[in-house]
Protein backbone atom coordinates (compact mmCIF):
# COMPACT_ATOMS: atom_id res chain seq x y z
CA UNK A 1 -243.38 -45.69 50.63
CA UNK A 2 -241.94 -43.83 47.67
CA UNK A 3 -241.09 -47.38 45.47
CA UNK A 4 -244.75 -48.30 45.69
CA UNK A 5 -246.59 -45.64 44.21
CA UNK A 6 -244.02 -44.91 41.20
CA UNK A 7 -244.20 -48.37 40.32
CA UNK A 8 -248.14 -48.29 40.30
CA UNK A 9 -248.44 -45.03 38.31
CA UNK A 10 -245.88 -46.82 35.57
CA UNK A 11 -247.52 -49.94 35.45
CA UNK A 12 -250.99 -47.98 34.62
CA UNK A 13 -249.41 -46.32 31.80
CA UNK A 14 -247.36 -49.53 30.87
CA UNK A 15 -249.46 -52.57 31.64
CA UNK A 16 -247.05 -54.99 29.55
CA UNK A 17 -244.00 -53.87 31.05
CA UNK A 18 -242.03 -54.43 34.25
CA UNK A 19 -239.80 -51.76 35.90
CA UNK A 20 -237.09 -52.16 38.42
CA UNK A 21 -235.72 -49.93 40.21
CA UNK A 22 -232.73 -49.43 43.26
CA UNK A 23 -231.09 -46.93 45.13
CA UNK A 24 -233.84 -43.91 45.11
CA UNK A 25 -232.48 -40.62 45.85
CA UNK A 26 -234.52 -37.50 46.84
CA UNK A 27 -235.25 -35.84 43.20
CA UNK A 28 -233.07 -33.27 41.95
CA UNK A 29 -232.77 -30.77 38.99
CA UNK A 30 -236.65 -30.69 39.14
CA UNK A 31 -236.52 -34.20 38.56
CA UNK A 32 -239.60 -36.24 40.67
CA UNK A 33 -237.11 -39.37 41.52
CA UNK A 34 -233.39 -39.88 40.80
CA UNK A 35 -232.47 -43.85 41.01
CA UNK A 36 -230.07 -45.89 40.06
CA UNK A 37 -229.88 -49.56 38.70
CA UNK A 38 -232.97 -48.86 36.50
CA UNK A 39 -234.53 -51.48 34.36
CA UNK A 40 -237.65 -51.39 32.27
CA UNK A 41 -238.81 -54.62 30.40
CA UNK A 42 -241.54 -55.65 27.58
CA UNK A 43 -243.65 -58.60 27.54
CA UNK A 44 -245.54 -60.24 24.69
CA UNK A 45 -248.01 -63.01 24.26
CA UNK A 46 -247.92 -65.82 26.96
CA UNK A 47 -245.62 -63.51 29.04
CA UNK A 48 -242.41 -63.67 26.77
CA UNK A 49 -240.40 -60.83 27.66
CA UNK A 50 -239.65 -58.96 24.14
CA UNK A 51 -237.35 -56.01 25.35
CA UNK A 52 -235.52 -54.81 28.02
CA UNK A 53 -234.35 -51.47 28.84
CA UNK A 54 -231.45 -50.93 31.40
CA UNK A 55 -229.48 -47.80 32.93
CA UNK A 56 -226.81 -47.05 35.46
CA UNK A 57 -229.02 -43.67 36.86
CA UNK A 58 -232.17 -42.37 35.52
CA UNK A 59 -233.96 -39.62 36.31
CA UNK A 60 -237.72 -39.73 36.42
CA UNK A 61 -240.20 -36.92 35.15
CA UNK A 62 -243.79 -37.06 34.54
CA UNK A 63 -243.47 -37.92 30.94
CA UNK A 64 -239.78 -39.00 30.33
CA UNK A 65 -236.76 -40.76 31.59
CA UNK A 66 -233.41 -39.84 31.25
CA UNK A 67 -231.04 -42.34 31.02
CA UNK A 68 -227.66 -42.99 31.30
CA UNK A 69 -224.78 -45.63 30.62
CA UNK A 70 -228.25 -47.77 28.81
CA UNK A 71 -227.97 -50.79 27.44
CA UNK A 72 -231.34 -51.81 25.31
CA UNK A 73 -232.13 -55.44 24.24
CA UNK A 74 -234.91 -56.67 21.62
CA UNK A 75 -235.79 -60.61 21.40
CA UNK A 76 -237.00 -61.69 18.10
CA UNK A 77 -238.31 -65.00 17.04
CA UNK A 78 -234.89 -65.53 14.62
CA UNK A 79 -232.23 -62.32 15.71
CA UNK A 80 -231.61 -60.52 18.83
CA UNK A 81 -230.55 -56.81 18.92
CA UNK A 82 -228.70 -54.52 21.61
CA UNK A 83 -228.54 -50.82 21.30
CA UNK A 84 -226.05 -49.01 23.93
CA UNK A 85 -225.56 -45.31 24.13
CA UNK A 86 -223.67 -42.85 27.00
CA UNK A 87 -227.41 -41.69 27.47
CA UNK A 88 -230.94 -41.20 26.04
CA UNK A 89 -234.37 -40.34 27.49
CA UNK A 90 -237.40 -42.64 26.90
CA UNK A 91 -241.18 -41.31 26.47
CA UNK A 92 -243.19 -42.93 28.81
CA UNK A 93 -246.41 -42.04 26.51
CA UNK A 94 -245.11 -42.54 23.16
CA UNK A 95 -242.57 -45.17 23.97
CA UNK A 96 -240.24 -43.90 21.86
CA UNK A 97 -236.23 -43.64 22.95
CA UNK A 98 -233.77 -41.06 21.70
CA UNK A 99 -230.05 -42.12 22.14
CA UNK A 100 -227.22 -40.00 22.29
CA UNK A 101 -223.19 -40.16 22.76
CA UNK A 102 -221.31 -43.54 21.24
CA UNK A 103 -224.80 -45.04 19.77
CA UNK A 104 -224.36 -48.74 19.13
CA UNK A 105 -226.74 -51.40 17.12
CA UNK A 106 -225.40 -55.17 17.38
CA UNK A 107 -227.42 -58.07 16.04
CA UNK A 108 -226.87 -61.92 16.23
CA UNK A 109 -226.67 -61.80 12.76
CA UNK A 110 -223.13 -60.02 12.56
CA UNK A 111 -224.50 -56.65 11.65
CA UNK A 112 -223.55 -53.14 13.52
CA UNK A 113 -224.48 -49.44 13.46
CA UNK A 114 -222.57 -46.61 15.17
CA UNK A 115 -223.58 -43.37 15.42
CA UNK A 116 -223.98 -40.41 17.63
CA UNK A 117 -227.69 -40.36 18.38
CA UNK A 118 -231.08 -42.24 17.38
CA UNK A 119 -234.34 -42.28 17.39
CA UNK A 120 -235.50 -45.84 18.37
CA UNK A 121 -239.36 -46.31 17.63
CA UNK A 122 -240.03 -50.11 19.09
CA UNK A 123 -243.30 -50.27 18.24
CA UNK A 124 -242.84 -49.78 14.76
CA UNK A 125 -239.46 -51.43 14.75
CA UNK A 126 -237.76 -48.51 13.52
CA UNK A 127 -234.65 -46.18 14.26
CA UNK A 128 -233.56 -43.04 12.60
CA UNK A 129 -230.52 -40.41 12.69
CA UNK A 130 -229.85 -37.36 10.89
CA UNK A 131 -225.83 -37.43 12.57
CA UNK A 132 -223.01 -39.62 10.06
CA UNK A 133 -223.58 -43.37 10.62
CA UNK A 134 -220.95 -45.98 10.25
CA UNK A 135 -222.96 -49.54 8.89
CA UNK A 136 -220.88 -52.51 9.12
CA UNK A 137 -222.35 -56.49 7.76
CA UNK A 138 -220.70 -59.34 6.48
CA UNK A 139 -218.59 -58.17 3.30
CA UNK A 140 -219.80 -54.18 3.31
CA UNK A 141 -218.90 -51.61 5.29
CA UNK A 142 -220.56 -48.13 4.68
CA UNK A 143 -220.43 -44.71 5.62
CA UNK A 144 -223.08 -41.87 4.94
CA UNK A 145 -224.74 -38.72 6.63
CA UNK A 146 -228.07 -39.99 8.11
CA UNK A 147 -229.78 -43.34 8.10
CA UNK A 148 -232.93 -45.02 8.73
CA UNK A 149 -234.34 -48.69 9.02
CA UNK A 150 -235.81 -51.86 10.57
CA UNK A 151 -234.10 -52.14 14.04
CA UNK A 152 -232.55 -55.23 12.90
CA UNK A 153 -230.86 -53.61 10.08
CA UNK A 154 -232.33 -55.73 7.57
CA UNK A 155 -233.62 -52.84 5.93
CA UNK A 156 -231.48 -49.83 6.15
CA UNK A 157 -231.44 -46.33 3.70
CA UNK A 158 -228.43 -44.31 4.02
CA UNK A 159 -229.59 -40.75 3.21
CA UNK A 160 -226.86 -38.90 1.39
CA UNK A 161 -223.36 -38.64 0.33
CA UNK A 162 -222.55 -43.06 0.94
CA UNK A 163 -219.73 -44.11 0.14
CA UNK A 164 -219.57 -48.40 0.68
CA UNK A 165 -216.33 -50.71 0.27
CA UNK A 166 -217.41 -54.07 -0.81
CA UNK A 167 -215.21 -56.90 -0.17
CA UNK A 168 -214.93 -59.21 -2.56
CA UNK A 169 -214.49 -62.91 -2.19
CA UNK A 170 -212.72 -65.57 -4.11
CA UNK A 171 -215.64 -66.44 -6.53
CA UNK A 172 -216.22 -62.82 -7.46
CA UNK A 173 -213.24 -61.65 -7.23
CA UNK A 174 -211.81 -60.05 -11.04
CA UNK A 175 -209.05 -61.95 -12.50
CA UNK A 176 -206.03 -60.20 -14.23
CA UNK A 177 -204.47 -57.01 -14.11
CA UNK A 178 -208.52 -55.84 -13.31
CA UNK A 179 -208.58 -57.82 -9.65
CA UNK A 180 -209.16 -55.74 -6.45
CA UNK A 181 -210.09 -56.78 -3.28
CA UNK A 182 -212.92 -54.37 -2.74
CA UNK A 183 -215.53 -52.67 -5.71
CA UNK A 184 -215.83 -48.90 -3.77
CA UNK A 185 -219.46 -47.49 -4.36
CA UNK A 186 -220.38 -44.12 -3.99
CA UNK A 187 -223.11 -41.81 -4.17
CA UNK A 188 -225.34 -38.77 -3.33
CA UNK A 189 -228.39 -41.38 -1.83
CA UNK A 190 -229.97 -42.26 -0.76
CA UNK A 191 -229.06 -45.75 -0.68
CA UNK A 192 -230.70 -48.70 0.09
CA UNK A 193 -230.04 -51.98 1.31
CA UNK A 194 -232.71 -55.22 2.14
CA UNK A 195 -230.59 -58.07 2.83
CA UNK A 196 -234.01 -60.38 2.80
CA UNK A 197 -234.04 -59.53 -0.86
CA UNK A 198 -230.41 -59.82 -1.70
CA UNK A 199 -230.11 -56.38 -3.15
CA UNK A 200 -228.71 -53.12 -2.96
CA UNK A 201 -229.43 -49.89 -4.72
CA UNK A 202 -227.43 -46.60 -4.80
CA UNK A 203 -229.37 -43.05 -6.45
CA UNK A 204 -227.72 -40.47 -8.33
CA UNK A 205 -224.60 -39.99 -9.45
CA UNK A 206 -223.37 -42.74 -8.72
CA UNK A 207 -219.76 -44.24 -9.36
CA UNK A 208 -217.50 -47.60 -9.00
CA UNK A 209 -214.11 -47.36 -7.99
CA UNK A 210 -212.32 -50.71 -8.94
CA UNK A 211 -208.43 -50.87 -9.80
CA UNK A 212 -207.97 -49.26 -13.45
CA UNK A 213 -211.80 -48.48 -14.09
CA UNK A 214 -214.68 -46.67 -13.10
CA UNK A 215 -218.37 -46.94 -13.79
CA UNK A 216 -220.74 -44.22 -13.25
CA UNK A 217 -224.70 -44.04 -13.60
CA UNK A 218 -227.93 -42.71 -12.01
CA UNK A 219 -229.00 -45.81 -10.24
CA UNK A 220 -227.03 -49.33 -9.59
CA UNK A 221 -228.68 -52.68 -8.37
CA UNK A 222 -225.85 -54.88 -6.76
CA UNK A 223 -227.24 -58.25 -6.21
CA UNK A 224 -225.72 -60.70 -4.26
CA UNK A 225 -226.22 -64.05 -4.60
CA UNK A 226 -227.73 -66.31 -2.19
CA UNK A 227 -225.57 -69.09 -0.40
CA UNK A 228 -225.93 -72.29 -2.41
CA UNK A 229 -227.97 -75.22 -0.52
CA UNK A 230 -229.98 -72.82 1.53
CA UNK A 231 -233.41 -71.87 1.69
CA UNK A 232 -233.95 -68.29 2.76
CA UNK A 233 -236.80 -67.97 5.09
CA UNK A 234 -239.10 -64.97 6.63
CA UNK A 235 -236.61 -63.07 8.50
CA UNK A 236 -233.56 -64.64 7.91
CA UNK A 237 -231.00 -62.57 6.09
CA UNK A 238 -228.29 -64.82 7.71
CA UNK A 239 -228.32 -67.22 4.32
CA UNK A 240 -226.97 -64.07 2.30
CA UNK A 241 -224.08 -64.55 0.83
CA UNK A 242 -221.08 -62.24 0.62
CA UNK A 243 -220.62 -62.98 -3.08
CA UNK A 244 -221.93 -60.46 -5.88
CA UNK A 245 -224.03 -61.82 -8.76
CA UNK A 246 -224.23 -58.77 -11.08
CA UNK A 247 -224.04 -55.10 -11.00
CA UNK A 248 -226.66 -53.34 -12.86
CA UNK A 249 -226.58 -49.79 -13.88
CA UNK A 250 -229.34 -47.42 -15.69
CA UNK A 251 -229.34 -43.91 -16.90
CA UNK A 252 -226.10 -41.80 -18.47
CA UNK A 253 -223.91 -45.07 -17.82
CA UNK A 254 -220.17 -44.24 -18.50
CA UNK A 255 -217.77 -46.93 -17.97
CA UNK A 256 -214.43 -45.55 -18.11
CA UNK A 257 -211.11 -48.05 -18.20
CA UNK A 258 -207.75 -46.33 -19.01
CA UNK A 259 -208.46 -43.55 -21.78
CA UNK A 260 -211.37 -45.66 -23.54
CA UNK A 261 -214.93 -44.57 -22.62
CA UNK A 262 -217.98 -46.03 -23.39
CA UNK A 263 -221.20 -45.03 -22.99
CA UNK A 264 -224.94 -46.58 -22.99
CA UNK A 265 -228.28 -46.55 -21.27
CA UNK A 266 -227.74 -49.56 -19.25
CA UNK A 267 -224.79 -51.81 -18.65
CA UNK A 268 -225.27 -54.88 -16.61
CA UNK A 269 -221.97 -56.52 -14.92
CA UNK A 270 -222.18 -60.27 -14.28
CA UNK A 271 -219.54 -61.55 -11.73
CA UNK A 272 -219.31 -65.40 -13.13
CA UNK A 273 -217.78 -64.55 -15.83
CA UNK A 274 -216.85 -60.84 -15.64
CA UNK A 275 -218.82 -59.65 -18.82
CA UNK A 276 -220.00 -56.17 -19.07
CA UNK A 277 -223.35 -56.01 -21.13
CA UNK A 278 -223.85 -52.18 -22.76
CA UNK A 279 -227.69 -51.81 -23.99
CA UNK A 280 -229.75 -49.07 -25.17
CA UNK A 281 -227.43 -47.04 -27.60
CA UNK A 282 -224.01 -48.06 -26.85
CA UNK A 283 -221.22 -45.93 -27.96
CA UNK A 284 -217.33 -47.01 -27.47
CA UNK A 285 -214.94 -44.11 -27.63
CA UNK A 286 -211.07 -45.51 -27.96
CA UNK A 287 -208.33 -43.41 -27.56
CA UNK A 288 -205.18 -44.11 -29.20
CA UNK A 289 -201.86 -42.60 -31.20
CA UNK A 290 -201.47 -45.32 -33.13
CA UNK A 291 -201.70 -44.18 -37.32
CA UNK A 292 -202.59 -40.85 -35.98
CA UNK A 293 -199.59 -39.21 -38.22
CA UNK A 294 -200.53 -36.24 -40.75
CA UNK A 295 -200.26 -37.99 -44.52
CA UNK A 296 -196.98 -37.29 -46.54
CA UNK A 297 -197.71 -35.21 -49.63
CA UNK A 298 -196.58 -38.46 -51.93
């Protein structure tokens, strides 16, 4: 007699979803029902379930659930997402989930976010933390304090102090006594990444880290180059490539490589053939001993 009615008063407030539920236990900590095996799902058009929503216990009040051990799933047309956290509690009205303890994001695409809470919005596609957040696809792997973005992490702004190791392959590798395995970016923020667009950006003061040099700047556009013979298509960020095209930097641009500095308004870095471009103003300061002796008196 209890299942009924709680499954009734859900559906009313969630026509489109299903909810499943086992093992009810009389309520407590003023909680009106304590169950276990709970599962919530979505449905779209023609009945295609879009999400799912599952947890080991869950307690049940009038406007939230409180979750734990959940494991969330979203089914998209070209990537699938999971989201698992220790626990979280879901708003019934706004159906909006907060996650907290060992946050995970996976997508089919080879992307993952950890973290230790979120804010997942599903109907706008959206998830948001203030804690440090640990961003991991294909050749970049980034750390920064806070972080929001598209679910699938297509889109994703780290918020401040990012620091981001970017493996480099054999094409854009550096040759000489300049190669490195990684280019290490960091920042203030925020930072930005849209992987549909093939482009990165990283705000104020802003430095490269690469064996023997550094580079430092305002802003700084790395663009990575999309995989050859492939056609990228609306949400597909699988056909990005882990090569980088060029680096471009704008605003007090310093480029620093042993004890010669140079300095410009822009500088634009081009992978192919590892040419550094210095416009607006460039100055070159070179350091050297070399004929630096006081003049004889002869």
């Amino acid at each position: 007699m209890i299942f009924r009615p709680l499954a009734l008063a859900c559906a009313c407030m969630l026509p489109a979803y299903s909810l499943c539920l086992a093992d009810i236990t009389p309520p407590m900590q003023n909680a009106d029902q304590q169950i276990s095996d709970f599962s919530l799902s979505g449905f779209g058009d023609r009945g295609k379930k879009t999400w799912d929503l599952n947890g080991k216990s869950a307690d049940i009040f009038e406007e939230t659930i409180r979750l734990k051990d959940i494991v969330g799933n979203m089914y998209g047309e070209t990537e699938n997402i999971k989201l698992t956290a220790k626990k979280g509690d879901f708003d019934k009205k706004e159906n909006k989930m907060h996650l907290e303890d060992d946050v995970v994001i996976t997508t089919s695409s080879g992307a993952r976010l950890t973290t230790n809470s979120l804010d997942w919005d599903r109907k706008s596609n959206l998830v948001k933390t203030n804690d440090i957040v640990n961003i991991e696809r294909k050749n970049m792997t980034g750390l920064a304090q806070g972080a929001v973005g598209q679910t699938d992490l297509k889109q994703v702004r780290l918020e401040r102090d990012v620091k981001i190791d970017i493996a480099l392959t054999e094409a854009s590798k550096p040759q000489g006594d300049m190669s490195k395995n990684k280019l290490t970016i960091t920042c203030d923020g925020p930072m930005s990444v849209d992987y549909e667009k093939n482009v990165a950006r990283f705000s104020n003061n802003v430095r490269v880290d690469r064996e023997g040099s550094q580079i430092y700047s305002d802003v700084m556009d790395v663009y990575f180059s999309q995989k050859s013979g492939q056609t990228q298509s609306a949400g597909d960020s699988a056909v990005m490539s882990s090569n980088i095209e060029k680096i471009v930097c704008k605003g007090n641009v310093k480029i620093v490589r042993g004890e010669n500095v140079s300095y410009s308004d822009e500088a634009v870095y081009t992978m192919s053939d590892r040419k550094i471009t210095l416009l607006g103003k460039p100055r070159l300061v070179i350091y050297s001993t070399e004929g630096m002796d006081a003049p004889s008196g002869n």
